[in-house]
C-alpha atoms as a PDB file:
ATOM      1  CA  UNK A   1      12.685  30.612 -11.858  1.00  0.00           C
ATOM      2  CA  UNK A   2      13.726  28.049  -9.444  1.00  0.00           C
ATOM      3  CA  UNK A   3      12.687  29.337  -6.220  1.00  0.00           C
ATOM      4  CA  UNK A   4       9.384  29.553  -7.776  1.00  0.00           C
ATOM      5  CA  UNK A   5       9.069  25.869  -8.670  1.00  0.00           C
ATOM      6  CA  UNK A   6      10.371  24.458  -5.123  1.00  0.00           C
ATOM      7  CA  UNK A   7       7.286  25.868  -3.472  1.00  0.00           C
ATOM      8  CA  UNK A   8       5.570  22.787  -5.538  1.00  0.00           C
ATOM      9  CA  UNK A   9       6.773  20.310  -2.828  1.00  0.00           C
ATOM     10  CA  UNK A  10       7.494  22.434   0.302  1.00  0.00           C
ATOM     11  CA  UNK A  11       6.027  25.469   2.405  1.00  0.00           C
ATOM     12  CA  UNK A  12       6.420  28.641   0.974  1.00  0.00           C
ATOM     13  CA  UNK A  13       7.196  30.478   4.425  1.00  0.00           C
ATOM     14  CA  UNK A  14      10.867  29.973   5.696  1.00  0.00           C
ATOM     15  CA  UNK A  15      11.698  30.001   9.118  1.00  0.00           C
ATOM     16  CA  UNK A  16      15.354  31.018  11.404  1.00  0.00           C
ATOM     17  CA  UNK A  17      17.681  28.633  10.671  1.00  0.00           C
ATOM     18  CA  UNK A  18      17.259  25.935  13.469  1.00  0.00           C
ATOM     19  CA  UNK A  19      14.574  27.246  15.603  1.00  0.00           C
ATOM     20  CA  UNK A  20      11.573  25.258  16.617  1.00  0.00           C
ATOM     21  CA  UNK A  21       9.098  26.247  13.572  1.00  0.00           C
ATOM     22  CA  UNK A  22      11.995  25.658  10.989  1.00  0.00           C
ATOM     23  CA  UNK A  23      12.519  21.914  12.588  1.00  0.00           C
ATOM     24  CA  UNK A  24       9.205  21.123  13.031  1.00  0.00           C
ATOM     25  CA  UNK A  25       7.943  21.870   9.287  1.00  0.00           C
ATOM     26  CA  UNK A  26      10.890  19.428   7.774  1.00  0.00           C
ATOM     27  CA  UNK A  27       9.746  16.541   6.662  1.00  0.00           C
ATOM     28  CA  UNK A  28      11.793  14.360   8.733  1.00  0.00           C
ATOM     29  CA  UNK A  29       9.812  15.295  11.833  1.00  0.00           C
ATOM     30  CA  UNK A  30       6.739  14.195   9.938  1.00  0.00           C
ATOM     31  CA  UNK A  31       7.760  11.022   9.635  1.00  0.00           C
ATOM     32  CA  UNK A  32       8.587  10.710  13.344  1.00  0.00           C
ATOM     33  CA  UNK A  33       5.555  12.600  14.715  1.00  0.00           C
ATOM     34  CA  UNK A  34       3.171  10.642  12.975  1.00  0.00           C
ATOM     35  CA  UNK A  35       4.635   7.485  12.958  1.00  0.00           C
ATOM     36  CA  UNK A  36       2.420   6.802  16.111  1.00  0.00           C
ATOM     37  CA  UNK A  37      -0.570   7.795  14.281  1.00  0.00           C
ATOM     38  CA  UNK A  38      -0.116   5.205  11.569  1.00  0.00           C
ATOM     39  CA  UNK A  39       1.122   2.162  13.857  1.00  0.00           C
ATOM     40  CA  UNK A  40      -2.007   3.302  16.050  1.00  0.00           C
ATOM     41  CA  UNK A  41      -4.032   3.322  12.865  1.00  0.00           C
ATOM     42  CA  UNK A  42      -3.118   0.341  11.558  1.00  0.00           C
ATOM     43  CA  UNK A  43      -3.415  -1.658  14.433  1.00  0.00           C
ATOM     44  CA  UNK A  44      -6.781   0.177  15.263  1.00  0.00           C
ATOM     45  CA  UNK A  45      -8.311  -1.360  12.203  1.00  0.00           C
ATOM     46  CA  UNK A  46      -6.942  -4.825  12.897  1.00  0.00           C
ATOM     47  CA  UNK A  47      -8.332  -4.750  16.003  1.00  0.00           C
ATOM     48  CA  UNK A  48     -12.058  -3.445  15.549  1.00  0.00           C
ATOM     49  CA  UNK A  49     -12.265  -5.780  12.238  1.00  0.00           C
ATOM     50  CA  UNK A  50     -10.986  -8.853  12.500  1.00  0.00           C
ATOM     51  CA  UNK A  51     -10.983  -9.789   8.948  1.00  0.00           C
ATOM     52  CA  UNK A  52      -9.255  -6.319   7.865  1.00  0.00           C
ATOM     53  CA  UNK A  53      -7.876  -7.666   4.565  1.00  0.00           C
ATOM     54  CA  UNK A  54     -10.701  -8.459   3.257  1.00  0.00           C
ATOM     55  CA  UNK A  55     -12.991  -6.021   4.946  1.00  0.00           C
ATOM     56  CA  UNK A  56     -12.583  -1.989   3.942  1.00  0.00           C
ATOM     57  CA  UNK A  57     -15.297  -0.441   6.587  1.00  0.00           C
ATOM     58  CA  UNK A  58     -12.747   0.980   8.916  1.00  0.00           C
ATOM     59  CA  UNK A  59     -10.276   2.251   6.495  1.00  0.00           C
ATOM     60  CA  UNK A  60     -10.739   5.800   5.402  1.00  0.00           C
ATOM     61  CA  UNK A  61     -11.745   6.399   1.609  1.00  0.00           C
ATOM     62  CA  UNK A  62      -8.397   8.068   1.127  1.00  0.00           C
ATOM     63  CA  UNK A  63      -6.582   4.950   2.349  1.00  0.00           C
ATOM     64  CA  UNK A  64      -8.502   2.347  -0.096  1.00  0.00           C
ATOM     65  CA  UNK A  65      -7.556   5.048  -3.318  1.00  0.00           C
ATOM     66  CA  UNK A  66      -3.932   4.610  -2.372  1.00  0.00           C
ATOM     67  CA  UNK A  67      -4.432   1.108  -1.869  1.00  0.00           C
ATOM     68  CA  UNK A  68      -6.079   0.825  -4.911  1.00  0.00           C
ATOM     69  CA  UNK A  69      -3.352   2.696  -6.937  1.00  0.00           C
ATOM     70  CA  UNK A  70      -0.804   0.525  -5.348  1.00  0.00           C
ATOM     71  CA  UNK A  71      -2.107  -2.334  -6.653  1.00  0.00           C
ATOM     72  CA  UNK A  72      -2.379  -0.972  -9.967  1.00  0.00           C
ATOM     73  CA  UNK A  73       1.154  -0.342  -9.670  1.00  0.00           C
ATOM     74  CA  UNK A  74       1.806  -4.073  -8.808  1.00  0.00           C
ATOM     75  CA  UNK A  75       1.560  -4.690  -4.776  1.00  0.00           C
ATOM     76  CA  UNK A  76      -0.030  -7.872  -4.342  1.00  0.00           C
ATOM     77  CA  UNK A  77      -3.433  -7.462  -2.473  1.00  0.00           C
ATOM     78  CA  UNK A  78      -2.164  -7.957   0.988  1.00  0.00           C
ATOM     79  CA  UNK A  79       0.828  -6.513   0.483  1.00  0.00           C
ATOM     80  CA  UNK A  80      -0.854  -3.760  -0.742  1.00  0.00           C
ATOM     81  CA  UNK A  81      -2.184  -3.190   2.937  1.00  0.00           C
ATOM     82  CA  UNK A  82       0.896  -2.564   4.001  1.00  0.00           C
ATOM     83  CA  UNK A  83       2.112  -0.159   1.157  1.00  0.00           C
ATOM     84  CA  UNK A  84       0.104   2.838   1.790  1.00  0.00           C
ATOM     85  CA  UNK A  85       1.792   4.085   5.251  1.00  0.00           C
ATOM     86  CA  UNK A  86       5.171   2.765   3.607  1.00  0.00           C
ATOM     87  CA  UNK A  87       3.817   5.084   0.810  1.00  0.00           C
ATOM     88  CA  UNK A  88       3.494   8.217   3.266  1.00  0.00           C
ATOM     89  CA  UNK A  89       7.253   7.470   4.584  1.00  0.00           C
ATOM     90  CA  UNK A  90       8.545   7.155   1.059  1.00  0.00           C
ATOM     91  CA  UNK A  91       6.911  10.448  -0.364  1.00  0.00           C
ATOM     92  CA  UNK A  92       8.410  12.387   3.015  1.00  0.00           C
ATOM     93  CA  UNK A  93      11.624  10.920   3.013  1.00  0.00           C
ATOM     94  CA  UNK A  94      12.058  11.755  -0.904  1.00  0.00           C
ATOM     95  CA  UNK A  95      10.738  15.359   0.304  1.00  0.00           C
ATOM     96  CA  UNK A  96      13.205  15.843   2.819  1.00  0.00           C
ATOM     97  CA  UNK A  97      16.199  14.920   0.110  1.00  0.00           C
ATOM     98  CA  UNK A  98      14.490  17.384  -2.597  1.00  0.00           C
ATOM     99  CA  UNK A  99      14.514  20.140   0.508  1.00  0.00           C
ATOM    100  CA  UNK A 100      18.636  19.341   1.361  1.00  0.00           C
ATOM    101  CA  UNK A 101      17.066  20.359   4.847  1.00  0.00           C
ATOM    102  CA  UNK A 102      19.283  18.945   8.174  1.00  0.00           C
ATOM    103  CA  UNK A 103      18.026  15.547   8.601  1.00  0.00           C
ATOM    104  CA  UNK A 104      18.846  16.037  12.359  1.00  0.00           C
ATOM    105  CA  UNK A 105      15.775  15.029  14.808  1.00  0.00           C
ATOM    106  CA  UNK A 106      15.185  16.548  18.493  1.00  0.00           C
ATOM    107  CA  UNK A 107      12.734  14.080  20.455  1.00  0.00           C
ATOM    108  CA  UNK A 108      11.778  16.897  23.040  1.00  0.00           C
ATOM    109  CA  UNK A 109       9.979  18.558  20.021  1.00  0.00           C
ATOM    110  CA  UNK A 110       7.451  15.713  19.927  1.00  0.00           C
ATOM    111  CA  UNK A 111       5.452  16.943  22.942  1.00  0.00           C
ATOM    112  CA  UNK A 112       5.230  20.963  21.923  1.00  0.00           C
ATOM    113  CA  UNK A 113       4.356  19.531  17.975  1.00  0.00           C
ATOM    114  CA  UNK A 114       1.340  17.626  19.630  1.00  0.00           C
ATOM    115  CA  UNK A 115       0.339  20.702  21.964  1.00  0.00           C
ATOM    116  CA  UNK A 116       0.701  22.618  18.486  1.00  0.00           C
ATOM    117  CA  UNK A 117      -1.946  20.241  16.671  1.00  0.00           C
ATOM    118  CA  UNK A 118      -4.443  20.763  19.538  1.00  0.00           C
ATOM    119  CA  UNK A 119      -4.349  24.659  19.667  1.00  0.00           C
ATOM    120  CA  UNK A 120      -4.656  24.387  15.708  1.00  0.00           C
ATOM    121  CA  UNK A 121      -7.855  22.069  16.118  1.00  0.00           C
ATOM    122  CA  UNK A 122      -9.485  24.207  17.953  1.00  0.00           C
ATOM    123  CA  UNK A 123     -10.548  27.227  15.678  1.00  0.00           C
ATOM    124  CA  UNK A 124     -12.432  24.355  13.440  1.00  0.00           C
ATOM    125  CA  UNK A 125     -14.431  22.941  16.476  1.00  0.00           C
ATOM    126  CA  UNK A 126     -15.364  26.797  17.622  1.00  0.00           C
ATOM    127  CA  UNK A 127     -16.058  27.570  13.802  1.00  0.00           C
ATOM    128  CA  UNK A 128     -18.345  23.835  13.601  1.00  0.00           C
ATOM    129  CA  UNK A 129     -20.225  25.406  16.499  1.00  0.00           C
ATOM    130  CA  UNK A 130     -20.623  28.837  15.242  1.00  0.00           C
ATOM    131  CA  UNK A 131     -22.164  27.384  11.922  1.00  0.00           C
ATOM    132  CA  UNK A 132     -24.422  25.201  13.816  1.00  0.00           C
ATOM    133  CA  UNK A 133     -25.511  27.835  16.308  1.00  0.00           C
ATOM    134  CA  UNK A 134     -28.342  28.538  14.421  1.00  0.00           C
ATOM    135  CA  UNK A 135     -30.596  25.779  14.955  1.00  0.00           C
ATOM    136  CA  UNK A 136     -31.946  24.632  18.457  1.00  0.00           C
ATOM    137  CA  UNK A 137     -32.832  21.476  20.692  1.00  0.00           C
ATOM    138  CA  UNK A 138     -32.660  18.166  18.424  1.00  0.00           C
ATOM    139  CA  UNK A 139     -31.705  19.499  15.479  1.00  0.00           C
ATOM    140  CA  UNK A 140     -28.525  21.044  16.872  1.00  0.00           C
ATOM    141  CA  UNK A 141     -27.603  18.048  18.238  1.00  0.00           C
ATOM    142  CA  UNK A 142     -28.050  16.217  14.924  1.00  0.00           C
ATOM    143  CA  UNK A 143     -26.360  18.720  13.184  1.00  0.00           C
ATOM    144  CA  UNK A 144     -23.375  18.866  14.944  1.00  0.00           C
ATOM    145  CA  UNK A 145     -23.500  15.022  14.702  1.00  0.00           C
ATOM    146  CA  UNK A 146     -23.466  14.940  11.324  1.00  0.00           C
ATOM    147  CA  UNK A 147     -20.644  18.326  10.489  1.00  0.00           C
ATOM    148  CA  UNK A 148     -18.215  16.564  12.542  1.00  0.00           C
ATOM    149  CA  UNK A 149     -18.433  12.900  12.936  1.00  0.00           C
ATOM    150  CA  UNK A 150     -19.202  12.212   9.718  1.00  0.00           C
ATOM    151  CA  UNK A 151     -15.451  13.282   9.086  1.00  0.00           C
ATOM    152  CA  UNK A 152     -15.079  10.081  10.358  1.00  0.00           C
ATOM    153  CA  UNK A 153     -17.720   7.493   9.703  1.00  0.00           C
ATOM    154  CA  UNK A 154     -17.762   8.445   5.897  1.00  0.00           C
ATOM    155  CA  UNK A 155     -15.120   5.359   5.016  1.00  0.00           C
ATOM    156  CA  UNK A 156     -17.524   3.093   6.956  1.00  0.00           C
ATOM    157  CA  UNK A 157     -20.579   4.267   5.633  1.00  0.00           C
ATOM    158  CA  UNK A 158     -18.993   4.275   2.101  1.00  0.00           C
ATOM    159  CA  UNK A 159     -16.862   0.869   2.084  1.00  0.00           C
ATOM    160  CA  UNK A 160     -20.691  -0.684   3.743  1.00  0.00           C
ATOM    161  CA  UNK A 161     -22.730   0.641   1.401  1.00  0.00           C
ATOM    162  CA  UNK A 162     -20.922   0.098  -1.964  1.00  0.00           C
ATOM    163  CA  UNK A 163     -19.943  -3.488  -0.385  1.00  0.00           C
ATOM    164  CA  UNK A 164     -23.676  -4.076   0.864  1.00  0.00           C
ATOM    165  CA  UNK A 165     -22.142  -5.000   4.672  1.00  0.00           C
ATOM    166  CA  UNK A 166     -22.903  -4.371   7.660  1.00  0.00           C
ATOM    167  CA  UNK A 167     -21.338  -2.299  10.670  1.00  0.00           C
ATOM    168  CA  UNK A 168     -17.584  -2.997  11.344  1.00  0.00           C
ATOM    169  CA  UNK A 169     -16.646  -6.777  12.572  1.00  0.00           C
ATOM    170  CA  UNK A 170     -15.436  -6.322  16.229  1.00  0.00           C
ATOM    171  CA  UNK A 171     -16.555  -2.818  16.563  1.00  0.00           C
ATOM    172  CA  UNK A 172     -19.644  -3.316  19.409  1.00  0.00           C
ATOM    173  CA  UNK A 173     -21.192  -1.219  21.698  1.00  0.00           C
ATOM    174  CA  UNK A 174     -20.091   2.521  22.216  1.00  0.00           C
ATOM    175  CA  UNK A 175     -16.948   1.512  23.272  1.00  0.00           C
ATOM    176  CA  UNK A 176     -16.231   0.135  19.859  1.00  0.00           C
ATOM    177  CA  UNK A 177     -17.788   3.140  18.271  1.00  0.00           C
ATOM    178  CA  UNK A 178     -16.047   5.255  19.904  1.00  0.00           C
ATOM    179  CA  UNK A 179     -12.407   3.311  19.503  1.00  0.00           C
ATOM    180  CA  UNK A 180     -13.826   2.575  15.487  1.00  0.00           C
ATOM    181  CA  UNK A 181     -14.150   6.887  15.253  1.00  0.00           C
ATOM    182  CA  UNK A 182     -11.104   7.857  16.837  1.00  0.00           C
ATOM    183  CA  UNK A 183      -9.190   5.286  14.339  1.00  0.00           C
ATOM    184  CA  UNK A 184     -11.029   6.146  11.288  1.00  0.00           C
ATOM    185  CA  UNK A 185     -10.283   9.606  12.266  1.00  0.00           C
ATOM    186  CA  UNK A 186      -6.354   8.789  12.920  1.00  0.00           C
ATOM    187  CA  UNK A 187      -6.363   7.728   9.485  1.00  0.00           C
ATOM    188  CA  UNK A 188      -8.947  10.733   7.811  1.00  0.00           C
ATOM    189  CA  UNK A 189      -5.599  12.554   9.267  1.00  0.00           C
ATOM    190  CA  UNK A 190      -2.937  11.386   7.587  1.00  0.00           C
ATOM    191  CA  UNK A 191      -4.126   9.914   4.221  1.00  0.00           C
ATOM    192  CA  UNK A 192      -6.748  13.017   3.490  1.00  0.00           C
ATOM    193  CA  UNK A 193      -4.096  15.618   3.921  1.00  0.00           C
ATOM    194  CA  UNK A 194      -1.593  12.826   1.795  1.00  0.00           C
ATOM    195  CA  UNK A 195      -3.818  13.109  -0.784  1.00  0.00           C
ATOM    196  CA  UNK A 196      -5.787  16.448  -0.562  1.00  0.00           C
ATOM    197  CA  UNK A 197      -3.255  18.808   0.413  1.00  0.00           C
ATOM    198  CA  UNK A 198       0.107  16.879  -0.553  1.00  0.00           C
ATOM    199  CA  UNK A 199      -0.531  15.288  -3.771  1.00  0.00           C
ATOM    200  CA  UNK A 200      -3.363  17.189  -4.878  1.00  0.00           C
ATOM    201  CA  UNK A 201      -1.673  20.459  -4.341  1.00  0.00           C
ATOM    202  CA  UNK A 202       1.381  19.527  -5.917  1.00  0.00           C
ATOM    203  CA  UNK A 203      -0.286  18.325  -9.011  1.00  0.00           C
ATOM    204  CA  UNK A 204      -2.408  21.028  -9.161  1.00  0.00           C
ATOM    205  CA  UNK A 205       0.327  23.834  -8.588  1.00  0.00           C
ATOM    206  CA  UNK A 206       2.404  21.759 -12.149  1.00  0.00           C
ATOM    207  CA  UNK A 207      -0.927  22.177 -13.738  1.00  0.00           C
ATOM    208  CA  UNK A 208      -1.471  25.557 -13.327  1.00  0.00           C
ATOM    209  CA  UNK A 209       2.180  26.974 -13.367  1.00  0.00           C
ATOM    210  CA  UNK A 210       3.626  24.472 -15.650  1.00  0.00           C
ATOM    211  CA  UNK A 211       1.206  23.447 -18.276  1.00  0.00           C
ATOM    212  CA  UNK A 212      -0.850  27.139 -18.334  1.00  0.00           C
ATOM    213  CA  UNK A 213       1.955  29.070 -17.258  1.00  0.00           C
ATOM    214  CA  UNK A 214      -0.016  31.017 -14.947  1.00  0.00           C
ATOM    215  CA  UNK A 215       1.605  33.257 -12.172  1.00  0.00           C
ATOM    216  CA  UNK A 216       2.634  31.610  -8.511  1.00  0.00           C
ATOM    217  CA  UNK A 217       0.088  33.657  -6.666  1.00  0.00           C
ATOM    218  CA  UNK A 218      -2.859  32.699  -9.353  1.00  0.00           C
ATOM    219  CA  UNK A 219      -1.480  29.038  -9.094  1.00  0.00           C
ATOM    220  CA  UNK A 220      -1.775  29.000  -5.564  1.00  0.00           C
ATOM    221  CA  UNK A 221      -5.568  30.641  -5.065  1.00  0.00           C
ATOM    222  CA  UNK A 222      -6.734  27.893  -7.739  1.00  0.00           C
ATOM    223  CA  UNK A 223      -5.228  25.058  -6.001  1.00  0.00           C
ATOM    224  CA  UNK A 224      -5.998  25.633  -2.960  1.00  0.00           C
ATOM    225  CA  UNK A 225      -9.513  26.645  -3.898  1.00  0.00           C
ATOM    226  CA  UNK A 226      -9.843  23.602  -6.182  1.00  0.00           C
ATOM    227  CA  UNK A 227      -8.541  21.047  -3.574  1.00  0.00           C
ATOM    228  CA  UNK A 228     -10.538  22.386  -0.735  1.00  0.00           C
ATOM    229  CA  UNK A 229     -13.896  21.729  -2.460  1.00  0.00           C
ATOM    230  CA  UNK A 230     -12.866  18.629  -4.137  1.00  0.00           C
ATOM    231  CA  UNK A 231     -11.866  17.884  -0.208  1.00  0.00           C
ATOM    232  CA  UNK A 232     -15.455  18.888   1.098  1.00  0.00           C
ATOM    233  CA  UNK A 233     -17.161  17.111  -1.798  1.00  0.00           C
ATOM    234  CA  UNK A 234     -15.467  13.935  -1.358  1.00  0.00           C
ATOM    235  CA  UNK A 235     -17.738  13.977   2.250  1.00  0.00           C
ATOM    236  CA  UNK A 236     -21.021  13.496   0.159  1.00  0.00           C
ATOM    237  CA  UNK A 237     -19.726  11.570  -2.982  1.00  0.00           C
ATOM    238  CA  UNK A 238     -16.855   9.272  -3.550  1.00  0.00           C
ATOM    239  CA  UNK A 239     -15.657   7.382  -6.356  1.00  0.00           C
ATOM    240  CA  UNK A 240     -15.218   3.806  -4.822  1.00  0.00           C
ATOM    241  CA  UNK A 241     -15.056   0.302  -6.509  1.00  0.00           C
ATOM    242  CA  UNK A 242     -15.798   1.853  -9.945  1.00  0.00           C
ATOM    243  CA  UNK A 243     -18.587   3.767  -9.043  1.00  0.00           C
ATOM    244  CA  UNK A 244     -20.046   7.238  -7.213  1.00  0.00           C
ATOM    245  CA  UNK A 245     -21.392   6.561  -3.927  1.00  0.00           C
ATOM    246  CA  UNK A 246     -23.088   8.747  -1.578  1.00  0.00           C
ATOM    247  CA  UNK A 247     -21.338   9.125   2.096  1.00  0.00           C
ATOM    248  CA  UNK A 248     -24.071  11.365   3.166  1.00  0.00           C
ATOM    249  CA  UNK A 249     -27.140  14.181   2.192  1.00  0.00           C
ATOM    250  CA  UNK A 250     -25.762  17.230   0.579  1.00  0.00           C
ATOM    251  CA  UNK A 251     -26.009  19.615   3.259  1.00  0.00           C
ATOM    252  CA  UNK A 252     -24.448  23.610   2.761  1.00  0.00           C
ATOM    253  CA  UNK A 253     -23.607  24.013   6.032  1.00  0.00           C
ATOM    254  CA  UNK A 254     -21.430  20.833   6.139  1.00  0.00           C
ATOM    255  CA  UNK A 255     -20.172  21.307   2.731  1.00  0.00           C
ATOM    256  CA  UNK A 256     -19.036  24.756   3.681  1.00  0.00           C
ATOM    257  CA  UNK A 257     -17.439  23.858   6.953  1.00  0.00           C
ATOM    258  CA  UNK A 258     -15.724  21.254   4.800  1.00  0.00           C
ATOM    259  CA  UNK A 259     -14.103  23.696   1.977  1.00  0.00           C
ATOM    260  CA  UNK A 260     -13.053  26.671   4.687  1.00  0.00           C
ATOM    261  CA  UNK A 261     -11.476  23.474   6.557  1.00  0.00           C
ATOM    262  CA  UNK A 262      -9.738  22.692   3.339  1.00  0.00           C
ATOM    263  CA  UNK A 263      -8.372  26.110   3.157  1.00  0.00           C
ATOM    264  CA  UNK A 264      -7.213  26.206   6.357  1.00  0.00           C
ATOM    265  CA  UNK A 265      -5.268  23.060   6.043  1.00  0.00           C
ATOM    266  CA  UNK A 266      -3.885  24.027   3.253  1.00  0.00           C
ATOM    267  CA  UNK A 267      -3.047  26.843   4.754  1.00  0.00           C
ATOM    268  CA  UNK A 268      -0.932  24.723   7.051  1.00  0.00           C
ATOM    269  CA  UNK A 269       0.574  22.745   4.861  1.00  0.00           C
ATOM    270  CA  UNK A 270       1.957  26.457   3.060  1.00  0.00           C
ATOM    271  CA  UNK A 271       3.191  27.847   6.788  1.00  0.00           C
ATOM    272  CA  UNK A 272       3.504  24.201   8.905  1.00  0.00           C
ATOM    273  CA  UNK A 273       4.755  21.680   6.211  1.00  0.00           C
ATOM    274  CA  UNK A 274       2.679  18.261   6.457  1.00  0.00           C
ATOM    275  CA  UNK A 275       3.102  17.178   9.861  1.00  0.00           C
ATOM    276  CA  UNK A 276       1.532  19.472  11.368  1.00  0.00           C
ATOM    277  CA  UNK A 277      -1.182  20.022   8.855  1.00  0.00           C
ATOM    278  CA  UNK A 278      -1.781  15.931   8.996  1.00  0.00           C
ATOM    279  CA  UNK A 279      -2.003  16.051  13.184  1.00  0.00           C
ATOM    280  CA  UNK A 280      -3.776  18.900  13.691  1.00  0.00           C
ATOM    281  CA  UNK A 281      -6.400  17.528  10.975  1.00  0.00           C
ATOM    282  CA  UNK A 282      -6.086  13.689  13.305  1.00  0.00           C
ATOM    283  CA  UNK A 283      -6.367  15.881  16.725  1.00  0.00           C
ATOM    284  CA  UNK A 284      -9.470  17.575  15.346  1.00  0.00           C
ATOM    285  CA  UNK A 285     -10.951  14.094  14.555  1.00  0.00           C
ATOM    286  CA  UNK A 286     -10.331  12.701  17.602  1.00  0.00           C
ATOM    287  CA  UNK A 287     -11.424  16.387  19.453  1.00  0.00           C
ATOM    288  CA  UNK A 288     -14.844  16.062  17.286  1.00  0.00           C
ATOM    289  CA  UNK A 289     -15.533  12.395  18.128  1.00  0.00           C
ATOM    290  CA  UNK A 290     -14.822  13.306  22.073  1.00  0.00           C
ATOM    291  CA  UNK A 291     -16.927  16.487  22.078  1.00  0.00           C
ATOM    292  CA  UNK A 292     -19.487  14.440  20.445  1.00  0.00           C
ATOM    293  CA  UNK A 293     -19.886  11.641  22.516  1.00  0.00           C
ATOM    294  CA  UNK A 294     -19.557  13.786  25.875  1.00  0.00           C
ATOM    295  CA  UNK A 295     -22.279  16.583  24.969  1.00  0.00           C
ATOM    296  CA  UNK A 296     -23.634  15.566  22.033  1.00  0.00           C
ATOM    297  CA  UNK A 297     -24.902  11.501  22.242  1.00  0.00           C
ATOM    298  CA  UNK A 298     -28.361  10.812  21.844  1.00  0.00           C
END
């Protein structure tokens, strides 16, 4: 039926006509909300490596794939820098037409959608702590070190290794750490939950309801499921420059944290639409990185 099949590039939960929740999950207020995000991200990496097109060690993993695809597609290679948050406007913009929701945009909303992502965040940084609680003096410090910031170093670590460079060009000192994190994390943000929870999803919910003909509520729980540990995997093994390449040790706590994060941004992305899902999942980054650096450096 149809209003089965809509749910393949939408939320499933409708909201009063108008009101704030119903506005904020179109995907016209994506595209505004985290337009900052991707100017900031963009710039971020141009900044902290100075040779950017040419260099992949600040972009997220998530990034390079659409990259990658794009210039499959065609996209000359510096265009082809360019393309992927011209991707993420494209895909939201032909959303919002599939939807037929108002196209109408209230600016005030802006500050409430931020304050929003932050009160979202923080459930993951209380659950990070909760899994870690367990362990005592240095290792909790490196555990929490490695559950949350390596959310955001794995596209460094990744591009470095499988490219046999060194650490970021321009990124020195903690400053530059910390400015290379909260960038990398920007971008883990927007591009992960692009390709995790938007594209994945969708693909996955055709799969199951289209090709198997399963049920909508089967469909769902084996997306979602599927997607959330292909998410958490991806932080210990990504396929990068025609090969697998570790990011970092298998680890269950980490990999668990991972897949109930997955869930729960997917979870978002059913209730929220993908703004919200995309800046709670940058707010957490940046949160982590913060929290880390504050109670946590060594």
């Amino acid at each position: 039926m149809a209003h089965k099949n809509k749910n393949k590039t939408e939320q499933l939960f409708e909201f009063a006509q108008d009101s704030y929740f119903e506005r904020t999950s179109r995907p016209v207020y994506a595209i505004f909300f985290l337009l900052p995000f991707i100017i900031f991200y963009e710039l971020g990496t141009i900044f902290i490596n100075t040779d950017v097109l040419n260099q992949s060690q600040v972009r997220v993993v998530a990034f390079v794939w659409l990259r990658i695809f794009l210039e499959y597609l065609g996209f000359g290679s510096k265009l082809s820098w360019v393309a992927p948050p011209l991707a993420v406007i494209i895909i939201l913009v032909s959303i919002q037409l599939v939807s037929r929701k108002q196209w109408r945009f209230l600016f005030f909303d802006i500050g409430p959608m931020a304050l929003e992502c932050i009160l979202l965040a923080v459930p993951l940084i209380v659950l990070t702590l909760f899994l870690n609680s367990g362990t005592s003096g240095e290792g909790e410090i490196n555990r929490f070190d490695s559950t949350v910031t390596s959310i955001q170093a794995e596209a460094a670590t990744v591009c470095s290794a499988v490219a046999g460079e060194g650490p970021a060009v321009g990124a020195k000192g903690n400053g530059g750490k910390l400015m290379a994190d909260i960038v990398t994390g920007i971008g883990a943000g927007i591009y992960e939950e692009l390709i995790f929870r938007l594209i994945f999803i969708s693909v996955l919910m055709i799969f199951f309801q289209d090709i198997l003909r399963m049920g909508q509520k089967h469909s769902i729980i084996f997306s979602v499921i599927i997607s959330a540990a292909m998410f958490s995997a991806h932080h210990h093994i990504i396929f990068l420059n025609g090969q697998f390449a570790p990011t970092a040790p298998f680890n269950w706590t980490e990999f668990s944290f991972r897949a109930i994060a997955g869930v729960y941004f997917a979870a978002l992305y059913a209730i929220r639409g993908f703004g919200i899902t995309a800046g709670t999942h940058a707010f957490y980054d940046i949160i982590a990185v913060l929290i880390n650096v504050r109670f946590f450096q060594q």
